[in-house]
Structures are given as structure tokens and as C-alpha cells.
Protein backbone atom coordinates (compact mmCIF):
# COMPACT_ATOMS: atom_id res chain seq x y z
CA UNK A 1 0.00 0.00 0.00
CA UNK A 2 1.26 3.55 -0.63
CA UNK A 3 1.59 5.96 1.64
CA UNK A 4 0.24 8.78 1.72
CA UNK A 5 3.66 11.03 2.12
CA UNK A 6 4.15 8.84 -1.32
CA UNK A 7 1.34 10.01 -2.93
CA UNK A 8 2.00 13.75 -2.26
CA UNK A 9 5.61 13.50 -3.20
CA UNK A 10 4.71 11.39 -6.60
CA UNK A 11 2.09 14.26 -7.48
CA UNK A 12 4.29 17.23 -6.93
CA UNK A 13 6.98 15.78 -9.09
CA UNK A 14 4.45 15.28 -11.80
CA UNK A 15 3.00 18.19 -11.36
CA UNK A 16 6.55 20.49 -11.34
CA UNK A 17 7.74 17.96 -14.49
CA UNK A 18 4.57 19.00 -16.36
CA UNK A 19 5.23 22.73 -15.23
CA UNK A 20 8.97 22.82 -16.27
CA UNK A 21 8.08 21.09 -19.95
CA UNK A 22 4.89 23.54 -20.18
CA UNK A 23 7.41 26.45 -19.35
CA UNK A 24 10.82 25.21 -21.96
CA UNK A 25 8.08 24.62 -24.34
CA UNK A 26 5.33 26.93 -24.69
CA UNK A 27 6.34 29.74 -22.76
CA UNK A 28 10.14 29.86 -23.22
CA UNK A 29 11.04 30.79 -19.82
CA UNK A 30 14.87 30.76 -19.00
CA UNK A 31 16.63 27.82 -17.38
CA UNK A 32 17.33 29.41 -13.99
CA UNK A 33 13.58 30.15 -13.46
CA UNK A 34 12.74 26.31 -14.60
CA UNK A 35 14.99 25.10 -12.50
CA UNK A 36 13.36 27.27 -9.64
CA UNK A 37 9.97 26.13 -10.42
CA UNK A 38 11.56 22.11 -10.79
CA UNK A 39 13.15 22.38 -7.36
CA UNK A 40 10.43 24.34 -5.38
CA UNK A 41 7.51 22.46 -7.05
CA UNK A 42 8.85 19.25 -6.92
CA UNK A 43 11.14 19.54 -3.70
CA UNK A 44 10.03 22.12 -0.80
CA UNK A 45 5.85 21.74 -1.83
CA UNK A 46 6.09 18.00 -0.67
CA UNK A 47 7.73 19.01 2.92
CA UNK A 48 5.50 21.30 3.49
CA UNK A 49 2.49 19.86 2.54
CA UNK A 50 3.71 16.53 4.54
CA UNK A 51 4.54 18.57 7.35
CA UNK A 52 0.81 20.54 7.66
CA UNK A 53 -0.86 17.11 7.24
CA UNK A 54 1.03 15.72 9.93
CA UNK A 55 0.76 18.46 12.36
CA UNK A 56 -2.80 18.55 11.41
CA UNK A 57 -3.56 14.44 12.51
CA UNK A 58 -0.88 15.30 15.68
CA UNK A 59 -3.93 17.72 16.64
């Protein structure tokens, strides 16, 4: 069974893939600010949306 800490981190790197493609492709945004997006999006989302659903069950 997956966790649920799984599932968050498996959608936020799908989600920041999606958004660094979208942004090389169709928007033509610079590398620095897709690798910004890539590493927020797909890095520091998951903690802290991991960390607010655990403090919120510690409750």
C-alpha cells in the first residue's frame, strides 16, 4: 500500500515535471527560473504539505 507522504511526493513531481516542460516549451522561460519552479515544485511543496498534514492528525 502507498503511503500517503508517497502520494503527495509522486504528485508534486508530476505536477513540477509537467510545469517545467509547459514552461521550456510553450512559454520559453529561461533555465534558472525552470529550474526554480523544478526544485520548489517538486522539492520544498512536498515538505510542506507533509509537514501541515502531519501536524494537522498530531492535533
Amino acid at each position: 500500500m502507498v503511503s500517503r507522504e508517497n502520494k503527495v511526493v509522486g504528485a508534486c513531481v508530476v505536477v513540477a515535471m509537467v510545469l517545467t516542460y509547459g514552461g521550456f516549451w510553450l512559454a520559453g522561460l529561461s533555465s534558472e527560473i525552470l529550474m526554480g519552479v523544478l526544485i520548489f515544485v517538486g522539492v520544498v511543496a512536498p515538505m510542506v504539505v507533509n509537514n501541515y498534514f502531519d501536524n494537522r492528525e498530531s492535533v
